[in-house]
PDB file of N, CA and C in Angstrom:
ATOM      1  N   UNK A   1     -21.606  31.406 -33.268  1.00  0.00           N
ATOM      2  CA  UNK A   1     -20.682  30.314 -33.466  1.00  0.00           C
ATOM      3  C   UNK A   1     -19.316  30.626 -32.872  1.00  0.00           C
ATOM      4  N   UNK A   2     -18.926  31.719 -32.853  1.00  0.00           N
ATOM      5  CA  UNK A   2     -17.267  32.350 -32.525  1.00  0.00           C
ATOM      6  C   UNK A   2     -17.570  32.206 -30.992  1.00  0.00           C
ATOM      7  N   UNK A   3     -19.030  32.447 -30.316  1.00  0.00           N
ATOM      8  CA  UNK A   3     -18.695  32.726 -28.696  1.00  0.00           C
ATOM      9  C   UNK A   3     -18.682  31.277 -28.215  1.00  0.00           C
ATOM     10  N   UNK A   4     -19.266  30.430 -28.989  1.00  0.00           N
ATOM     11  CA  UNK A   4     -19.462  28.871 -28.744  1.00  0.00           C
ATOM     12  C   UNK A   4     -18.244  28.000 -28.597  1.00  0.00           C
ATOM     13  N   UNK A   5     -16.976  28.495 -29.441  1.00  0.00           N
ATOM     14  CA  UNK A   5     -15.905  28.312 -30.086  1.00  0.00           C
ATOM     15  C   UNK A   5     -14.982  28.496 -28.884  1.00  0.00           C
ATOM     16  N   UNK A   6     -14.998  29.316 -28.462  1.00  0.00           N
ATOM     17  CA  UNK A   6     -14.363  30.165 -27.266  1.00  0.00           C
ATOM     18  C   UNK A   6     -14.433  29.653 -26.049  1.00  0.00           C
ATOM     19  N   UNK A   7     -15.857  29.445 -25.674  1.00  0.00           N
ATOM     20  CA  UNK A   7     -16.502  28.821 -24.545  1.00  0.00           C
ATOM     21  C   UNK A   7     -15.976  27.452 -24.530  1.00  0.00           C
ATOM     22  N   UNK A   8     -16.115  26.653 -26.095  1.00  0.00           N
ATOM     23  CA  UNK A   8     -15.635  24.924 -25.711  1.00  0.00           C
ATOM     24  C   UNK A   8     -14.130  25.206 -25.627  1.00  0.00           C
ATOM     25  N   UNK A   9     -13.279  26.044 -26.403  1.00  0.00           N
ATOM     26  CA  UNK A   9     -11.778  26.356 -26.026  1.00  0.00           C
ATOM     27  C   UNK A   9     -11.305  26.346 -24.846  1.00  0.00           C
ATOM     28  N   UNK A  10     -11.867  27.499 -23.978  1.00  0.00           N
ATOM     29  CA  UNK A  10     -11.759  27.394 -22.687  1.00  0.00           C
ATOM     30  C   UNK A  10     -12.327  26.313 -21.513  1.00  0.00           C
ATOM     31  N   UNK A  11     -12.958  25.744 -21.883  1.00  0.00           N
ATOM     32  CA  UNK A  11     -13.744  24.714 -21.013  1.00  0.00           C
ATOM     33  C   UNK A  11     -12.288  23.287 -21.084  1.00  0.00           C
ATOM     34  N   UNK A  12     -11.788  23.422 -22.649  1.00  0.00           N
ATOM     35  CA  UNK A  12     -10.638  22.160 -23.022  1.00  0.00           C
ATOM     36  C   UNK A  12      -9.844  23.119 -22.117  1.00  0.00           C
ATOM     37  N   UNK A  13      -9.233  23.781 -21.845  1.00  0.00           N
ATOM     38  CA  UNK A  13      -7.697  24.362 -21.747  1.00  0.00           C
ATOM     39  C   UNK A  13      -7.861  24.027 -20.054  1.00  0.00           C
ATOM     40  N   UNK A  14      -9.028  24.282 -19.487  1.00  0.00           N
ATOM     41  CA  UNK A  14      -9.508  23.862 -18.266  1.00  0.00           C
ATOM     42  C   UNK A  14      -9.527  22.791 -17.942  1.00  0.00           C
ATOM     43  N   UNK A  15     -10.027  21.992 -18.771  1.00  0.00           N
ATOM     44  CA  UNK A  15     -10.027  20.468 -18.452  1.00  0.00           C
ATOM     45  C   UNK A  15      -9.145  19.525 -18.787  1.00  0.00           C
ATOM     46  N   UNK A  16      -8.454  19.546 -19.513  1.00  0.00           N
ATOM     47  CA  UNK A  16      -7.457  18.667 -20.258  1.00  0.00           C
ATOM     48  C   UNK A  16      -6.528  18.707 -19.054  1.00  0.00           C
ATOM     49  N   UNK A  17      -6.223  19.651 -18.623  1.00  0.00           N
ATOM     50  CA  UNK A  17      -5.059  19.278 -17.629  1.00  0.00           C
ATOM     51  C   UNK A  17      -5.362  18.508 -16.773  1.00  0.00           C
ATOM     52  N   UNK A  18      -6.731  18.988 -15.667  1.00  0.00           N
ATOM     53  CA  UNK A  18      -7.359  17.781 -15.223  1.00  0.00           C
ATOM     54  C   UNK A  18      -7.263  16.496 -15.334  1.00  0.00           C
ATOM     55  N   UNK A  19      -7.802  16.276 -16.396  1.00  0.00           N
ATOM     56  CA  UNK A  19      -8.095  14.757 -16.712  1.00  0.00           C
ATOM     57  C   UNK A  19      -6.432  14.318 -17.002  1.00  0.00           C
ATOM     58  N   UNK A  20      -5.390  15.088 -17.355  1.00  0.00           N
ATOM     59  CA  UNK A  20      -3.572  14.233 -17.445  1.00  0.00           C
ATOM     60  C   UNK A  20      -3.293  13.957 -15.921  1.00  0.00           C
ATOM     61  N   UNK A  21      -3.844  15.056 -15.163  1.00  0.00           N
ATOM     62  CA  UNK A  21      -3.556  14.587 -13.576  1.00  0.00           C
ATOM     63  C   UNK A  21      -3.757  13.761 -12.920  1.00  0.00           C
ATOM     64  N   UNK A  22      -5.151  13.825 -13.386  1.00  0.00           N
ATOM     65  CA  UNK A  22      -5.705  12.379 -12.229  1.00  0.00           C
ATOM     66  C   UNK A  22      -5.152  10.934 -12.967  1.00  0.00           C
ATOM     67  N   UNK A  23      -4.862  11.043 -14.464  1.00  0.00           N
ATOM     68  CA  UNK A  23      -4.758   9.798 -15.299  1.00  0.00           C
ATOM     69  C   UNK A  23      -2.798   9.728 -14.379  1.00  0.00           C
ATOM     70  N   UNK A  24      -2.238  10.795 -14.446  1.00  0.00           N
ATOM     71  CA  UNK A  24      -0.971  10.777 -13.962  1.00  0.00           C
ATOM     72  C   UNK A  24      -0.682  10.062 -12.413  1.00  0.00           C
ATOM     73  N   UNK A  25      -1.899  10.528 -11.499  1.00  0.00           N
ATOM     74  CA  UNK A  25      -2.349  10.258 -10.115  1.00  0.00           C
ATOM     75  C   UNK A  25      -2.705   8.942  -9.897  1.00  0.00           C
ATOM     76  N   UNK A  26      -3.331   8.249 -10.734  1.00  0.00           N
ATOM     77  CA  UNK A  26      -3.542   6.955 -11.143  1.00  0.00           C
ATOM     78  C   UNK A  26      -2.650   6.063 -11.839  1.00  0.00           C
ATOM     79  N   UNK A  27      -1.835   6.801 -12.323  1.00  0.00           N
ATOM     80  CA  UNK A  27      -0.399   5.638 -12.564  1.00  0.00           C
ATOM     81  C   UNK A  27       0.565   5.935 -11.876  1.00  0.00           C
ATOM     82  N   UNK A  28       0.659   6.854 -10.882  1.00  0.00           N
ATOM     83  CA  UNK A  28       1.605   7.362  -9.806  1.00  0.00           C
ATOM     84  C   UNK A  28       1.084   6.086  -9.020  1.00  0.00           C
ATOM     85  N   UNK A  29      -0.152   6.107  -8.509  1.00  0.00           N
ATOM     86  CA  UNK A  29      -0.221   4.610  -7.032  1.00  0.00           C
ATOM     87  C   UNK A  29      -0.598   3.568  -7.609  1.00  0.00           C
ATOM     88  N   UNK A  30      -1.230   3.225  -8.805  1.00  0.00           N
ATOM     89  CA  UNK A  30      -0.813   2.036  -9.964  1.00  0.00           C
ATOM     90  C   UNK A  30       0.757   1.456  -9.526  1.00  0.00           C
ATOM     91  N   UNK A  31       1.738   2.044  -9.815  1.00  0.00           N
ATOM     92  CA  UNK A  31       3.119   1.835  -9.601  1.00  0.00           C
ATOM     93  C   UNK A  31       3.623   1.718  -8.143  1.00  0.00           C
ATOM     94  N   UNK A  32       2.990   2.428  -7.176  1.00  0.00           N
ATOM     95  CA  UNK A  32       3.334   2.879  -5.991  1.00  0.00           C
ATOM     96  C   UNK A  32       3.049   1.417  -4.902  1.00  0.00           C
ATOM     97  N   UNK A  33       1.813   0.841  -5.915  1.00  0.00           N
ATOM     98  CA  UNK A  33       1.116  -0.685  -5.263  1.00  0.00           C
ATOM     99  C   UNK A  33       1.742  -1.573  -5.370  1.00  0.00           C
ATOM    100  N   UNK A  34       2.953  -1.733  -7.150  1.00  0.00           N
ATOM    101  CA  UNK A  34       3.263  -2.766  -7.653  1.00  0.00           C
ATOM    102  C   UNK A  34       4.484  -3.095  -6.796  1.00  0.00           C
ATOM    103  N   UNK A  35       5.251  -1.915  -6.534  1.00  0.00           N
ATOM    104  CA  UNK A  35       6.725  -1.516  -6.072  1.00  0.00           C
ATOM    105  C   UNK A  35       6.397  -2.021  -4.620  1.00  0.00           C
ATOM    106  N   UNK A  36       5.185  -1.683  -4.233  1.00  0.00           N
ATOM    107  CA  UNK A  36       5.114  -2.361  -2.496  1.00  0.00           C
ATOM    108  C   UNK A  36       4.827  -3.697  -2.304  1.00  0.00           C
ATOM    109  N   UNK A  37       3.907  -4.356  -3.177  1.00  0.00           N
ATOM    110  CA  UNK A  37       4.017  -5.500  -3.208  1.00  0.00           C
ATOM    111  C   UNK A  37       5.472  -6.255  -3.346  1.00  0.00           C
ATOM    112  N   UNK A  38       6.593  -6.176  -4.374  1.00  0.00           N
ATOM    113  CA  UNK A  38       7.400  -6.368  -4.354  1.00  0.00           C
ATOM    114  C   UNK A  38       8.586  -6.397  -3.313  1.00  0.00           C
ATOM    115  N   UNK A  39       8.456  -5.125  -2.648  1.00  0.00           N
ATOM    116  CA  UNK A  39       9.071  -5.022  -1.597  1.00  0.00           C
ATOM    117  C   UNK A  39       9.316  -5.624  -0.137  1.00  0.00           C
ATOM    118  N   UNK A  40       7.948  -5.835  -0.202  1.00  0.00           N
ATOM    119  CA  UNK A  40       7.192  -6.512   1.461  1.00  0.00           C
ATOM    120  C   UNK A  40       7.672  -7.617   1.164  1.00  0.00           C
ATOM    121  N   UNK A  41       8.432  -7.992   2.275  1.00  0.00           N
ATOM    122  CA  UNK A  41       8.707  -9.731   2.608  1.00  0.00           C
ATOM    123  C   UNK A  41       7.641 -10.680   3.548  1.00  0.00           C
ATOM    124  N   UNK A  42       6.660 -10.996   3.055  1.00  0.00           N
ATOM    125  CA  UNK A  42       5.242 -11.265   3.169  1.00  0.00           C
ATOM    126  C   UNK A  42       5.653 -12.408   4.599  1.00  0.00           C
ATOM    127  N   UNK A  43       6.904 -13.172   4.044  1.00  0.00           N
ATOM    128  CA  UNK A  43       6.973 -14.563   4.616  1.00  0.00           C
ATOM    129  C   UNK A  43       7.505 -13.813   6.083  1.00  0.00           C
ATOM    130  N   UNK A  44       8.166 -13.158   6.134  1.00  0.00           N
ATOM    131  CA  UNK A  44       8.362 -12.180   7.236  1.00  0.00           C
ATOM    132  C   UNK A  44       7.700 -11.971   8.214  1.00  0.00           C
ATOM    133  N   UNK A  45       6.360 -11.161   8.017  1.00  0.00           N
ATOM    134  CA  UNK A  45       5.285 -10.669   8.293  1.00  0.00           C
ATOM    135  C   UNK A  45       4.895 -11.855   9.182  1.00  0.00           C
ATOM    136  N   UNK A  46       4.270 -12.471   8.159  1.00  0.00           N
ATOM    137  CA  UNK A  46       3.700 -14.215   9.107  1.00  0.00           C
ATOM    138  C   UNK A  46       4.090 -14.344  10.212  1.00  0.00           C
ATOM    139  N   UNK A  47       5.279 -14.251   9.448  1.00  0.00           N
ATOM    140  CA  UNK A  47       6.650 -15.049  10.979  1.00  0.00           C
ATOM    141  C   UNK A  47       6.391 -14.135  12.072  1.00  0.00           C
ATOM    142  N   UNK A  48       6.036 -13.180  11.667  1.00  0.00           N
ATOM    143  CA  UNK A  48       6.201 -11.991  13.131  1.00  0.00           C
ATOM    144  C   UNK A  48       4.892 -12.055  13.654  1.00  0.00           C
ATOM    145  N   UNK A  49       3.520 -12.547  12.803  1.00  0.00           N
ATOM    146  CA  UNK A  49       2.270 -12.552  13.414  1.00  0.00           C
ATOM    147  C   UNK A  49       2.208 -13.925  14.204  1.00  0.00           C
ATOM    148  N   UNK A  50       3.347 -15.161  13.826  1.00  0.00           N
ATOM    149  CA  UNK A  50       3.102 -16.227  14.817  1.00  0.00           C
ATOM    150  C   UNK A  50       3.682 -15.625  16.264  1.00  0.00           C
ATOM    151  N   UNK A  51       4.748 -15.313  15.773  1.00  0.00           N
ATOM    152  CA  UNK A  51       5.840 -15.238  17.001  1.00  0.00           C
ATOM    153  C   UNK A  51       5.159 -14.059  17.969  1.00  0.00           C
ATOM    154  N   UNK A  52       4.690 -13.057  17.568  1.00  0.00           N
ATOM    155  CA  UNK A  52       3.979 -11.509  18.740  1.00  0.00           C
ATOM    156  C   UNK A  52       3.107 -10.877  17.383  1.00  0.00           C
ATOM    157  N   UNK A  53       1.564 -11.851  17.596  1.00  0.00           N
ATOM    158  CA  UNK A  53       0.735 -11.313  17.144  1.00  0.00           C
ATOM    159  C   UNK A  53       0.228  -9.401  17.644  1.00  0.00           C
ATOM    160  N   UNK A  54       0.345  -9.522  18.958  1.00  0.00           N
ATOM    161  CA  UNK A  54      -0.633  -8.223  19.066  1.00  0.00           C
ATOM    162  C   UNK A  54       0.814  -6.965  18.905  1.00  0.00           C
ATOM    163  N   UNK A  55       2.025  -7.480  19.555  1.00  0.00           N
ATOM    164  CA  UNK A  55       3.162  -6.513  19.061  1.00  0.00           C
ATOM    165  C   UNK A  55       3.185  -6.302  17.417  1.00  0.00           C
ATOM    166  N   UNK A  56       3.190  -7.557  16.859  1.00  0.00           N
ATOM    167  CA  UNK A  56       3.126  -7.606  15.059  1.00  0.00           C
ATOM    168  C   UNK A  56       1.944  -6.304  14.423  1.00  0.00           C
ATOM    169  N   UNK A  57       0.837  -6.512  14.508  1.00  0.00           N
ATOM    170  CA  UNK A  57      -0.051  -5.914  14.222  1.00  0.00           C
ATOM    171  C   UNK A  57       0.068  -4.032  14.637  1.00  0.00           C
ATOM    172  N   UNK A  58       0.543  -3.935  15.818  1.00  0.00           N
ATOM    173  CA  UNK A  58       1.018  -3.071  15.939  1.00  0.00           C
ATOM    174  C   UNK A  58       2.023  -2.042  15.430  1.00  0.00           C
ATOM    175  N   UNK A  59       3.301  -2.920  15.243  1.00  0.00           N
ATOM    176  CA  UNK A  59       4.217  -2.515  14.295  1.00  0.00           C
ATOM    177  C   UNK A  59       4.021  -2.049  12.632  1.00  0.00           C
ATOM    178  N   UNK A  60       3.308  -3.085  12.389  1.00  0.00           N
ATOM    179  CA  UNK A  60       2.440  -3.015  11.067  1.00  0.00           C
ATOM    180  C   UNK A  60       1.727  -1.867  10.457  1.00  0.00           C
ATOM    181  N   UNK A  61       1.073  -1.156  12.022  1.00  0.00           N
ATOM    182  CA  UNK A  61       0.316  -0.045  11.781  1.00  0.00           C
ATOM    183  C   UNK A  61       1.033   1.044  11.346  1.00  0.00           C
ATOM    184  N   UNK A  62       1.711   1.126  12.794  1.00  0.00           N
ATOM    185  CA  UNK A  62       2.596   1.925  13.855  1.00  0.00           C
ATOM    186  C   UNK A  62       3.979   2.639  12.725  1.00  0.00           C
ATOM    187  N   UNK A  63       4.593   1.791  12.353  1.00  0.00           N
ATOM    188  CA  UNK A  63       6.269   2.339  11.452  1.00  0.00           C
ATOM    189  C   UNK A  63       5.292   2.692  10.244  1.00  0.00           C
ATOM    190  N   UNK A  64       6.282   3.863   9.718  1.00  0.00           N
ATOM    191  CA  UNK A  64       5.803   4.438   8.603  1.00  0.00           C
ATOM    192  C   UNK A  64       6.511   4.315   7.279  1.00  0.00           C
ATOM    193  N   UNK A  65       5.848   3.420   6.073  1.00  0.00           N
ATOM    194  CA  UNK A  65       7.209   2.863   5.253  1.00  0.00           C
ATOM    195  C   UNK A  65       7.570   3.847   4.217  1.00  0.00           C
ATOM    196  N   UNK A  66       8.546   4.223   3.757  1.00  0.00           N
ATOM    197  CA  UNK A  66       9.031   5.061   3.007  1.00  0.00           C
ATOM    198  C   UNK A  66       9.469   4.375   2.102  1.00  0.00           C
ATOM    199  N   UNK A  67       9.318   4.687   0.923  1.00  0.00           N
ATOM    200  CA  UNK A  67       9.689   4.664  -0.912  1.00  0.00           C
ATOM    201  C   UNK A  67      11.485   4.714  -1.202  1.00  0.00           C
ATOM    202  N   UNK A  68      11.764   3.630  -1.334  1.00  0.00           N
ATOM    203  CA  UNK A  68      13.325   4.578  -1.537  1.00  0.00           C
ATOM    204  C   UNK A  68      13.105   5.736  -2.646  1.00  0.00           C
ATOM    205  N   UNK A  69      13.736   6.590  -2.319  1.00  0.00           N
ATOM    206  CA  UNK A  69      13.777   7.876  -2.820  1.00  0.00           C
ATOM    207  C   UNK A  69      14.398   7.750  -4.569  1.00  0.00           C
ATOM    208  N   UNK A  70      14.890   6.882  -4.582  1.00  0.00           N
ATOM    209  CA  UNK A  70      15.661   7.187  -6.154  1.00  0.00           C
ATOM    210  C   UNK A  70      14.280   6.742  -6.785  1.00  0.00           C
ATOM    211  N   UNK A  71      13.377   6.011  -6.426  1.00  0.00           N
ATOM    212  CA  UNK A  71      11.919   5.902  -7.741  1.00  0.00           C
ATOM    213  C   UNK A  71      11.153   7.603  -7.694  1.00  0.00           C
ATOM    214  N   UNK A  72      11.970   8.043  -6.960  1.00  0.00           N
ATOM    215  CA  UNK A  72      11.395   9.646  -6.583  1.00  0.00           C
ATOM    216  C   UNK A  72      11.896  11.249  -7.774  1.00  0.00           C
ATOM    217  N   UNK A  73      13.041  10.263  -7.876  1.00  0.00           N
ATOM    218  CA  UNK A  73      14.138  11.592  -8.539  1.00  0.00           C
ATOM    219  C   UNK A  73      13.073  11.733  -9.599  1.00  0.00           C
ATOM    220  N   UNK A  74      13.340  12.925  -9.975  1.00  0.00           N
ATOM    221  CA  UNK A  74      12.779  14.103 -11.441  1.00  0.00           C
ATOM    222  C   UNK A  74      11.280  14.099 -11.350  1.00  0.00           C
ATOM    223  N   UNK A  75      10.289  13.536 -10.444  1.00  0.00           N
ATOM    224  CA  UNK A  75       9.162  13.147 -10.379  1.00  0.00           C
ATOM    225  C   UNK A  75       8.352  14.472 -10.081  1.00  0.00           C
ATOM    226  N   UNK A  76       7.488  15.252 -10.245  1.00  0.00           N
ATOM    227  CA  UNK A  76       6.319  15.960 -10.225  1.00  0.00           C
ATOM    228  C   UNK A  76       6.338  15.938  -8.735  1.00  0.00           C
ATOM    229  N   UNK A  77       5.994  17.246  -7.606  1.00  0.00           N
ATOM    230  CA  UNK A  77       5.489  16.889  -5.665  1.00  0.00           C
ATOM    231  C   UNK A  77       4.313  16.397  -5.856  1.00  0.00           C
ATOM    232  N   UNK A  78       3.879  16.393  -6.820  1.00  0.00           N
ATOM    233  CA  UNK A  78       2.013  15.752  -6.775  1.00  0.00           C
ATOM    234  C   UNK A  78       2.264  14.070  -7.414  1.00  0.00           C
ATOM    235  N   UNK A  79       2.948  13.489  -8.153  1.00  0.00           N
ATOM    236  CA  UNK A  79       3.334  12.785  -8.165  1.00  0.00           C
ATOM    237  C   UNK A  79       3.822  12.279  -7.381  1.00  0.00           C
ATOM    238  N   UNK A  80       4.811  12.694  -6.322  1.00  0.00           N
ATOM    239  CA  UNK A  80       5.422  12.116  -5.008  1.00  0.00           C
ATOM    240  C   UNK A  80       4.915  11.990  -4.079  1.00  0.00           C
ATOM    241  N   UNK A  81       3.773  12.918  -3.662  1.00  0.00           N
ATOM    242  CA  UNK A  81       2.868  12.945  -2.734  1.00  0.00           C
ATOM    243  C   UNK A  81       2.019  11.492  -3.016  1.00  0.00           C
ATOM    244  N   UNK A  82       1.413  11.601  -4.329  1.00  0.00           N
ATOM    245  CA  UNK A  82       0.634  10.281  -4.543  1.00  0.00           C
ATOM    246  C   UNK A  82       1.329   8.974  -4.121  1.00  0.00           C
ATOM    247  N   UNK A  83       2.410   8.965  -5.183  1.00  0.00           N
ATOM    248  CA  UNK A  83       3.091   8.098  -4.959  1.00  0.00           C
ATOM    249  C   UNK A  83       3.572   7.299  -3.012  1.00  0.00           C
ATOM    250  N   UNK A  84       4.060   8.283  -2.439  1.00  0.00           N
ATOM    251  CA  UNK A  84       4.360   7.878  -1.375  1.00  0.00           C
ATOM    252  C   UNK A  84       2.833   7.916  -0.167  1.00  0.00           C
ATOM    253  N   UNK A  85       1.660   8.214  -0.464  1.00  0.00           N
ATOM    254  CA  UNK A  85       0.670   7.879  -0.464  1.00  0.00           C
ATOM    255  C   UNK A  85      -0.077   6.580  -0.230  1.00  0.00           C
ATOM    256  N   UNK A  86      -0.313   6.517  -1.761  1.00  0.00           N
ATOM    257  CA  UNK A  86      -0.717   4.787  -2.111  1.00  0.00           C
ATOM    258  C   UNK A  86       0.604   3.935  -1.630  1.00  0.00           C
ATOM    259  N   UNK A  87       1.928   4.434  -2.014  1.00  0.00           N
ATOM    260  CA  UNK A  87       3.275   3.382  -0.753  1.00  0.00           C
ATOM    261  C   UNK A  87       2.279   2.908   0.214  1.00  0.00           C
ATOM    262  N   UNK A  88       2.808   3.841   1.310  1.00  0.00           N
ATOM    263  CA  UNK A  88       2.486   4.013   2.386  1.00  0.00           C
ATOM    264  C   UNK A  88       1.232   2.704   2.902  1.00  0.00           C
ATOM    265  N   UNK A  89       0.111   2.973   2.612  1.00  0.00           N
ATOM    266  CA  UNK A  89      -1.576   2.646   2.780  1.00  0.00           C
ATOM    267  C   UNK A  89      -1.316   1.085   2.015  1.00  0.00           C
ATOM    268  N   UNK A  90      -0.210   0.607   0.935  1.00  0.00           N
ATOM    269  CA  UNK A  90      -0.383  -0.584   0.496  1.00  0.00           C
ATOM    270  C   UNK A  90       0.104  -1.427   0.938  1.00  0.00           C
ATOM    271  N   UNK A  91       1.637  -1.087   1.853  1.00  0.00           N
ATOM    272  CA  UNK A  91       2.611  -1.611   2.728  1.00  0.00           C
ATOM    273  C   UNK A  91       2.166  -1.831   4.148  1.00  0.00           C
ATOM    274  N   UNK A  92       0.710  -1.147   4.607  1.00  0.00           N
ATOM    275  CA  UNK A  92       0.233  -1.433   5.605  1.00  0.00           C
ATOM    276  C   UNK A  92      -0.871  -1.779   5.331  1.00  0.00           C
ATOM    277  N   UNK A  93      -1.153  -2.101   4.526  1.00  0.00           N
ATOM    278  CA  UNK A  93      -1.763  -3.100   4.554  1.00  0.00           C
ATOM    279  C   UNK A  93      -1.459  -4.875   4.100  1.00  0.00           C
ATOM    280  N   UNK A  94      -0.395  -4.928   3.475  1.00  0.00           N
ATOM    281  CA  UNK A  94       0.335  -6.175   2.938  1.00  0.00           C
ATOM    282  C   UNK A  94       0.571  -6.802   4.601  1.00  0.00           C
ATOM    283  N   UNK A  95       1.415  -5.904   5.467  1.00  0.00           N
ATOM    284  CA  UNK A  95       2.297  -5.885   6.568  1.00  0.00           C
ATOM    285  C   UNK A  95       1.095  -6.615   7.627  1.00  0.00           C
ATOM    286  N   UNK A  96      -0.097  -5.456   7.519  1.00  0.00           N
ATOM    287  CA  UNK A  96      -1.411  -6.145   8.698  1.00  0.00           C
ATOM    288  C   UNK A  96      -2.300  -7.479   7.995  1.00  0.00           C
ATOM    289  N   UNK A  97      -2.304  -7.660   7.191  1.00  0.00           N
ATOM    290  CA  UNK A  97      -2.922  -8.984   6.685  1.00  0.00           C
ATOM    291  C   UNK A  97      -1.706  -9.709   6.835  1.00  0.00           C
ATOM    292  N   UNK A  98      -0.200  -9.862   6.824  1.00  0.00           N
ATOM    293  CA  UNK A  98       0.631 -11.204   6.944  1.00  0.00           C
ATOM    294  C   UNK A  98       0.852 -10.948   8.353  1.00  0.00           C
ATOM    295  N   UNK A  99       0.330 -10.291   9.037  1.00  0.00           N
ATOM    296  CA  UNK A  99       0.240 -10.639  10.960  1.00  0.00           C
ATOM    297  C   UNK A  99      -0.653 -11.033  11.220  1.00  0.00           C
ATOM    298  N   UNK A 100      -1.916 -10.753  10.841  1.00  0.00           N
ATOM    299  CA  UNK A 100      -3.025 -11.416  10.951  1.00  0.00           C
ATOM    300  C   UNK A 100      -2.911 -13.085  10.827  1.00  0.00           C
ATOM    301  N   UNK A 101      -2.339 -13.156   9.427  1.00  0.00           N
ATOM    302  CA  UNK A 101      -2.306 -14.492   8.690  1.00  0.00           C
ATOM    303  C   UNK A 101      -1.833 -15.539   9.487  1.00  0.00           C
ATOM    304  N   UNK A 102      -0.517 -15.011  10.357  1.00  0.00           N
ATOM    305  CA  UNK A 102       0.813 -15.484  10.927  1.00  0.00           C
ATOM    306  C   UNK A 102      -0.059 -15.472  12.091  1.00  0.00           C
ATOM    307  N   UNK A 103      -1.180 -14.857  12.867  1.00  0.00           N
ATOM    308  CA  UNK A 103      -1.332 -15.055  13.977  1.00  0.00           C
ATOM    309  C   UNK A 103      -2.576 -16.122  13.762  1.00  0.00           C
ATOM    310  N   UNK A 104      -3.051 -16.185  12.733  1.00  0.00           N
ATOM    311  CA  UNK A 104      -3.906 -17.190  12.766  1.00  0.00           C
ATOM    312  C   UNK A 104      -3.276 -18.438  12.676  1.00  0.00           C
ATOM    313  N   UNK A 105      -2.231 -18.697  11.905  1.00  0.00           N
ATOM    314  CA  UNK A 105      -1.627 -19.687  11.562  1.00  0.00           C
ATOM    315  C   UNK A 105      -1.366 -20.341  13.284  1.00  0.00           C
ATOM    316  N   UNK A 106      -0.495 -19.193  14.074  1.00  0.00           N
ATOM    317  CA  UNK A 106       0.015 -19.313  15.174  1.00  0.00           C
ATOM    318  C   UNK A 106      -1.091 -20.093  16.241  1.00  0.00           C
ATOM    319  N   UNK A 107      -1.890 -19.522  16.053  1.00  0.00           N
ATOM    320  CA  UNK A 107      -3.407 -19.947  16.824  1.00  0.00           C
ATOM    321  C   UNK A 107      -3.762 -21.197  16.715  1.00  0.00           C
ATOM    322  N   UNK A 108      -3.392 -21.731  15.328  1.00  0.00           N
ATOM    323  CA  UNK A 108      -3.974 -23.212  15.257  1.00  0.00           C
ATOM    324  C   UNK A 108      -3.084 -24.157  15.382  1.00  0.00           C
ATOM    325  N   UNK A 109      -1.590 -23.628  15.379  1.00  0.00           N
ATOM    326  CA  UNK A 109      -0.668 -24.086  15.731  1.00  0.00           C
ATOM    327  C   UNK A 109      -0.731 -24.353  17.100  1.00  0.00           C
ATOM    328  N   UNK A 110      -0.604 -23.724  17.660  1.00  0.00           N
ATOM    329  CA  UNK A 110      -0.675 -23.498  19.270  1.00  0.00           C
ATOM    330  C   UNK A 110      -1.911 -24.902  19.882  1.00  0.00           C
ATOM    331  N   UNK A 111      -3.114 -24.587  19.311  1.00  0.00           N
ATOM    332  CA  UNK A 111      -3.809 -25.163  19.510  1.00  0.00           C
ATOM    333  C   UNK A 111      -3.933 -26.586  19.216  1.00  0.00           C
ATOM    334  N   UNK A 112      -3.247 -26.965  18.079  1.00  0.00           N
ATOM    335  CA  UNK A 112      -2.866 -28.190  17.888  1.00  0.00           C
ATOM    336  C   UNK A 112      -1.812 -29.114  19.030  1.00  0.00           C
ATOM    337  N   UNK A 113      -1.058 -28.371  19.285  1.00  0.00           N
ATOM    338  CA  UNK A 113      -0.076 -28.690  20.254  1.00  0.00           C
ATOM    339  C   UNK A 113      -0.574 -29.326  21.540  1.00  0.00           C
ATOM    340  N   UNK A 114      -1.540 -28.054  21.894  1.00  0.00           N
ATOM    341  CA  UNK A 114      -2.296 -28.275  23.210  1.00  0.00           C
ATOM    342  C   UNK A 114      -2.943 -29.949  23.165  1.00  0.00           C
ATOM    343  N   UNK A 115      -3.823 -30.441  22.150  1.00  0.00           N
ATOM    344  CA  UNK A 115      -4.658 -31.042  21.877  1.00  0.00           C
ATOM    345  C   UNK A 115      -3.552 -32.818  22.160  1.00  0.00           C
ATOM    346  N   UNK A 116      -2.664 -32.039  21.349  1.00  0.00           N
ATOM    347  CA  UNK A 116      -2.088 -33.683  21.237  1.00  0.00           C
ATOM    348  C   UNK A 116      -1.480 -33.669  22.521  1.00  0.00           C
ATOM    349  N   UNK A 117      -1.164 -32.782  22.950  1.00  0.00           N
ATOM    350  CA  UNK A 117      -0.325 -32.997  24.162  1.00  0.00           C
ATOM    351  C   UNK A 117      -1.363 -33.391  25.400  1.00  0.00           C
ATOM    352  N   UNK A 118      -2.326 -32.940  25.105  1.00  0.00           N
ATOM    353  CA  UNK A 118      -3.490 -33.656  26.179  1.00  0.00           C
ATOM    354  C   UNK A 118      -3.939 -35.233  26.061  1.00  0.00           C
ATOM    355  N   UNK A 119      -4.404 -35.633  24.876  1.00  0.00           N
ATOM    356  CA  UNK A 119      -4.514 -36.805  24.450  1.00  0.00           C
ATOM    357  C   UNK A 119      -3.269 -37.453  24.444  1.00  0.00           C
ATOM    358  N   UNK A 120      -1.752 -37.299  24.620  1.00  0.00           N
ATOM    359  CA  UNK A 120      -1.157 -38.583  24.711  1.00  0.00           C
ATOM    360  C   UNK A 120      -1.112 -38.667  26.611  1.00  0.00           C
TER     361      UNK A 120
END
């Protein structure tokens, strides 16, 4: 019973930290998603996928967005790492779906134009 005792002791002292990390790692880009959504000026984006779809999309990829740093202060490097992580990967993706959006928009725009301008 005492070596059993020992064995599940050590197996917790092992694991418990684990499982606060990843739960920590998971509300690090939980937050990291909410803060980028917020941030991204979506209507922006559009605008830039009508106006230079294949430049837009590019840019989108291409610039690398950074976290302002003060949601950073006193934070854990594994925390920051995550954090500016999930940033990163959520802002490019917000950024390449509203160029996309904006170039589709642009497309049918465009195309509308053509149409009437032929028929009158």
């Amino acid at each position: 019973m005492n070596k059993l005792f020992k064995v599940m002791l050590a197996v917790n002292l092992v694991a418990m930290p684990l499982v606060f990390n990843l739960k920590a790692q998971s509300n690090a880009c939980a937050q990291a998603e909410a803060d980028a959504k917020a941030d991204v000026n979506k209507t922006m984006w559009i605008g830039i996928g009508c106006v230079a779809p294949v430049l837009g999309i590019v840019i989108a990829n291409v610039v690398e967005p950074t976290p302002p740093s003060s949601r950073l202060l006193g934070k854990s490097k594994e925390y920051i790492a995550t954090y500016t992580d999930c940033y990163s990967k959520k802002v490019k993706s917000i950024r390449t779906t509203g160029t996309i959006t904006g170039c589709v928009i642009g497309t049918i725009g465009w195309a509308a134009c053509c149409l009437i301008a032929f028929f009158i």
